[in-house]
C-alpha atoms as a PDB file:
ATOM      1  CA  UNK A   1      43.273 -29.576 -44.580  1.00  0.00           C
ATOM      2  CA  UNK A   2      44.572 -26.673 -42.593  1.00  0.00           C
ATOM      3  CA  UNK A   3      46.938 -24.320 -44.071  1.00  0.00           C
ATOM      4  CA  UNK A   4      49.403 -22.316 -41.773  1.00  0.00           C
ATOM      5  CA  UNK A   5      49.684 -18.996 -44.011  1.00  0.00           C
ATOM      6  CA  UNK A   6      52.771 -16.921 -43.152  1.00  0.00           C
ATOM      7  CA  UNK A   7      51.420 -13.554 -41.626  1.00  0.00           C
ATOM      8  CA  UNK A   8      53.078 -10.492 -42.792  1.00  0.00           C
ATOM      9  CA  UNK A   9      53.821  -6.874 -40.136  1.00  0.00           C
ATOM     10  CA  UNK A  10      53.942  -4.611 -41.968  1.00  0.00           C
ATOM     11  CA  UNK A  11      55.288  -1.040 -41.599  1.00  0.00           C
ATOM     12  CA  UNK A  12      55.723   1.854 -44.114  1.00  0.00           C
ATOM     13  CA  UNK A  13      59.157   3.620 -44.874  1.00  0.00           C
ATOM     14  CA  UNK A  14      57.574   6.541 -44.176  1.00  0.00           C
ATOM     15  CA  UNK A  15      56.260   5.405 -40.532  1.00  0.00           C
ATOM     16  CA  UNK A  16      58.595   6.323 -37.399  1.00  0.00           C
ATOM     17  CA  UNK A  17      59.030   3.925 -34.745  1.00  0.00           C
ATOM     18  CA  UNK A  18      60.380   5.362 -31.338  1.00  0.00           C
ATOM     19  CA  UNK A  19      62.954   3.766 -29.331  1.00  0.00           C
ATOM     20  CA  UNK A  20      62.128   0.847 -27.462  1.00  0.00           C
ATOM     21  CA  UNK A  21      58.606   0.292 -29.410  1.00  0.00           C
ATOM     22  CA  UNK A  22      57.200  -2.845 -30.825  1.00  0.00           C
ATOM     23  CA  UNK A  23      54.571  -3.819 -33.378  1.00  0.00           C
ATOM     24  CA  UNK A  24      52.607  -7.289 -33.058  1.00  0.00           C
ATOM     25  CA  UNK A  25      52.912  -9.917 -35.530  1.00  0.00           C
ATOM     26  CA  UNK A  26      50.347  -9.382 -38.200  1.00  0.00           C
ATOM     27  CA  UNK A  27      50.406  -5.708 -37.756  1.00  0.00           C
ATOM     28  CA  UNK A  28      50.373  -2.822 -40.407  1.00  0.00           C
ATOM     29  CA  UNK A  29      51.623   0.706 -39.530  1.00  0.00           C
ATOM     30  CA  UNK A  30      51.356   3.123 -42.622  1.00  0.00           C
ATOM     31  CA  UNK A  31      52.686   6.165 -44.067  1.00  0.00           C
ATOM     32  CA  UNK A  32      53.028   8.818 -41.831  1.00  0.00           C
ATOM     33  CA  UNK A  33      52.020   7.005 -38.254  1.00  0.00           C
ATOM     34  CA  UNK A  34      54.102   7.233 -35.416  1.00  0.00           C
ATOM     35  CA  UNK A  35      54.669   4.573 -32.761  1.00  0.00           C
ATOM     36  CA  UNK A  36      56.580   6.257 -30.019  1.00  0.00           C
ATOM     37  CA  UNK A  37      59.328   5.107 -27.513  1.00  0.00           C
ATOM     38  CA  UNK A  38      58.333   1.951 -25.590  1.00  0.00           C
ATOM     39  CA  UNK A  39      54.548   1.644 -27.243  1.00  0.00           C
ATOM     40  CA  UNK A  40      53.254  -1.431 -27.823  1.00  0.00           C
ATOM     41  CA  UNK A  41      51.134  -2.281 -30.232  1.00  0.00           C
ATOM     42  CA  UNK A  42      49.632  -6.222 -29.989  1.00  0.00           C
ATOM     43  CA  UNK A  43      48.896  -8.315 -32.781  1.00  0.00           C
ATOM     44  CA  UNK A  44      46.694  -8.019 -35.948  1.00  0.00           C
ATOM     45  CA  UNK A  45      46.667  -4.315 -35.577  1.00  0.00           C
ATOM     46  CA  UNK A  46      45.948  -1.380 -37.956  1.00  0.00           C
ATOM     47  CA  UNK A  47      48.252   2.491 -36.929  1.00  0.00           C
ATOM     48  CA  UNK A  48      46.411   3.959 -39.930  1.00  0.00           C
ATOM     49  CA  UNK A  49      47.912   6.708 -42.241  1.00  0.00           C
ATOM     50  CA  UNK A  50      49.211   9.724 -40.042  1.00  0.00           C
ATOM     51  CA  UNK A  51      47.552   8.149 -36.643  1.00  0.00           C
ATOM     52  CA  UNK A  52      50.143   8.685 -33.257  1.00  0.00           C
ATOM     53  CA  UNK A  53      50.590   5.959 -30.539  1.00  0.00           C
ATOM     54  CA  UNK A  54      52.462   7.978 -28.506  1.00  0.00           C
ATOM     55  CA  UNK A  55      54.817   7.237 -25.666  1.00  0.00           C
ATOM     56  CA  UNK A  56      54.390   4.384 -23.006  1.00  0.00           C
ATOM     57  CA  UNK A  57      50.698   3.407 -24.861  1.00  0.00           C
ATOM     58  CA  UNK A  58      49.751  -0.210 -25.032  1.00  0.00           C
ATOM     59  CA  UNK A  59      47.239  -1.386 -28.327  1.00  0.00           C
ATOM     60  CA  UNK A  60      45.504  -4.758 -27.479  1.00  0.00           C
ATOM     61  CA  UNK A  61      45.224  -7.183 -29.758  1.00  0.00           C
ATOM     62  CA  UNK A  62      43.532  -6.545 -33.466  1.00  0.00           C
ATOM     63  CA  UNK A  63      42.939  -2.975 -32.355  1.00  0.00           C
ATOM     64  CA  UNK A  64      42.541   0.097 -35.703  1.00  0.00           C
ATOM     65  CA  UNK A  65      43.986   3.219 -34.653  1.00  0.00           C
ATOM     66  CA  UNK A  66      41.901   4.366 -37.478  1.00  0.00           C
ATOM     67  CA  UNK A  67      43.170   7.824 -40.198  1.00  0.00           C
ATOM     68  CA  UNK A  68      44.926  10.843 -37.910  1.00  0.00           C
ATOM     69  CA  UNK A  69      43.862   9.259 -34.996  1.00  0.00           C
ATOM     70  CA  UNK A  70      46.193   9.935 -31.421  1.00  0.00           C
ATOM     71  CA  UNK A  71      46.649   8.129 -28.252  1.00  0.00           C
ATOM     72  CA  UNK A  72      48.481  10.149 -26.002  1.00  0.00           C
ATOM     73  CA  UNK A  73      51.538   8.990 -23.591  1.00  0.00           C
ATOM     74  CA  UNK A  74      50.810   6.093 -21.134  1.00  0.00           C
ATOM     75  CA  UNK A  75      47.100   5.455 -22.812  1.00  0.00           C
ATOM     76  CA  UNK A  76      45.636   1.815 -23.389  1.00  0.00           C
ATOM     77  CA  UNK A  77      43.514   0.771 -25.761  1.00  0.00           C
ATOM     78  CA  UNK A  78      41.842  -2.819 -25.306  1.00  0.00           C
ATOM     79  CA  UNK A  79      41.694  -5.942 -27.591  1.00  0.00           C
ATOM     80  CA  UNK A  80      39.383  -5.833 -30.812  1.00  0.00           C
ATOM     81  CA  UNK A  81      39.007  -1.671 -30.191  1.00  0.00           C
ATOM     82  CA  UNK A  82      38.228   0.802 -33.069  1.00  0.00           C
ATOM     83  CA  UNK A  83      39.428   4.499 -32.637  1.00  0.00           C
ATOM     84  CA  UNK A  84      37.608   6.196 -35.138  1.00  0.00           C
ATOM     85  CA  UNK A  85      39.000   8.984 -37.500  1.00  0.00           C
ATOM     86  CA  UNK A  86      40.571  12.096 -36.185  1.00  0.00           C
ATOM     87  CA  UNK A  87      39.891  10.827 -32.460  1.00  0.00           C
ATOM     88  CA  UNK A  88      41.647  11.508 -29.365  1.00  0.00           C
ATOM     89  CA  UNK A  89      42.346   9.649 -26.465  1.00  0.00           C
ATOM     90  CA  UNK A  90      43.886  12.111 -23.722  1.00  0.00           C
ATOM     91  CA  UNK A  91      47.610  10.980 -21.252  1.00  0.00           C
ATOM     92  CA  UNK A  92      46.859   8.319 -19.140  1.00  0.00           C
ATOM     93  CA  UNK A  93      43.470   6.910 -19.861  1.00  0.00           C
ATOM     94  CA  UNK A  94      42.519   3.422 -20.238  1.00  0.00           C
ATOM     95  CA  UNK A  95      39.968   1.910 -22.681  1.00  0.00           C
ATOM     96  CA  UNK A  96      38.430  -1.732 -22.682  1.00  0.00           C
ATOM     97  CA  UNK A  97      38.203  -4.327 -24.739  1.00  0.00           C
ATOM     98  CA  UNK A  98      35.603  -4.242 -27.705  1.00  0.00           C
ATOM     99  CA  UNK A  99      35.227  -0.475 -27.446  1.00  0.00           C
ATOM    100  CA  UNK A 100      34.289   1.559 -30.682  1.00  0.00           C
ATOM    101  CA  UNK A 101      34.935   5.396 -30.362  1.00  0.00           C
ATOM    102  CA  UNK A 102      33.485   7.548 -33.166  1.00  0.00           C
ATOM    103  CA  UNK A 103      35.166  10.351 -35.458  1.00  0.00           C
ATOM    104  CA  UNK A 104      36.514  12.818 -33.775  1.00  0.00           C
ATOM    105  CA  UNK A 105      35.652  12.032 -30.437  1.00  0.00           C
ATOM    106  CA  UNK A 106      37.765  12.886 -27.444  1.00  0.00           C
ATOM    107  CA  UNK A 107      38.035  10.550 -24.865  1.00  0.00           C
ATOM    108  CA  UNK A 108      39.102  12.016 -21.566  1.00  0.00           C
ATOM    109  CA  UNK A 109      37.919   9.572 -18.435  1.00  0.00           C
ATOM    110  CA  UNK A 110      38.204   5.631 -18.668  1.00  0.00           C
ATOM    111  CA  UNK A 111      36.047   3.368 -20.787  1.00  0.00           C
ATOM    112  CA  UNK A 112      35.689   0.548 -18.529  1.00  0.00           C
ATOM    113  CA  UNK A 113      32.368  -0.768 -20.558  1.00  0.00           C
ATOM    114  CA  UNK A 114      32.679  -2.340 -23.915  1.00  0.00           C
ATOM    115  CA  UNK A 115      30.218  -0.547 -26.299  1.00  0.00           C
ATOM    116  CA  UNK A 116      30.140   2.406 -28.896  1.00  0.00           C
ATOM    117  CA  UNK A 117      31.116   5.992 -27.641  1.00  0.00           C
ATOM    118  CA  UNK A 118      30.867   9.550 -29.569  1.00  0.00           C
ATOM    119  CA  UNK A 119      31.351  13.151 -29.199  1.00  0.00           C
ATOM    120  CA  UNK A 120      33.554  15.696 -27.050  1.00  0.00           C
ATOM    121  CA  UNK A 121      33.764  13.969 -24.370  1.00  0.00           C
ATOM    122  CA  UNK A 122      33.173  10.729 -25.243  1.00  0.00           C
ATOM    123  CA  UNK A 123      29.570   9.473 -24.187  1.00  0.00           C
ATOM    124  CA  UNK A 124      28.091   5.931 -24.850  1.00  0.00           C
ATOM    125  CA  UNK A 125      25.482   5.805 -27.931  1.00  0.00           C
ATOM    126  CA  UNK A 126      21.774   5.261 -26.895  1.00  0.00           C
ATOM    127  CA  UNK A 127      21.228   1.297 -27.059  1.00  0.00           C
ATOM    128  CA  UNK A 128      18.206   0.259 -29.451  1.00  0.00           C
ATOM    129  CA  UNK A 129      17.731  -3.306 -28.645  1.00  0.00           C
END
């Protein structure tokens, strides 16, 4: 038997939404995040406590804009993507799908590979298969 579960968005009181912005259904924004004017965040995503989506950015689908984490204006991050504590992603730069960026990292050219990338800039990890 298949149960049809009512999904919840949620978004903290103390979130700010800019004008023009949407959230995806399924979506949680917390306390202190900012989604800016005309940002669109897709479905099943996390805007973590005090992260930024800034202006004009576009969050695929069951992205986590993980704890103080900023994209700035016009930036795209892809479906199932992780952006890792504290991280950056500079104006203008576009990220796939299935991307993982580390910590801190700063991302400051496009990710057009999915994988895991770290540091300042951004690099892809070694690959141990």
């Amino acid at each position: 038997m298949l149960l049809a579960w009512p999904v919840a968005t949620l978004v903290s009181p103390l979130a700010s939404l800019g004008a023009g912005s949407s959230v995806g259904h399924g979506s949680a924004v917390a306390h202190h995040a900012h989604v800016g004017p005309l940002a669109c965040v897709g479905a099943g995503c996390i805007v973590n406590t005090g992260a930024a989506v800034e202006h004009d950015c576009r969050v695929g689908d069951y992205a986590h804009v993980s704890v103080h984490a900023t994209l700035a204006g016009a930036s795209r991050i892809g479906r199932f993507c992780m952006l890792g504590a504290g991280a950056t992603v500079i104006d203008r730069v576009a990220i796939a799908d299935e991307v993982c960026i580390g910590a801190g990292a700063v991302v400051i050219a496009p990710i057009e590979q999915a994988g895991t990338y770290v540091g300042v800039p951004a690099r892809p990890t070694a690959r141990h298969d």
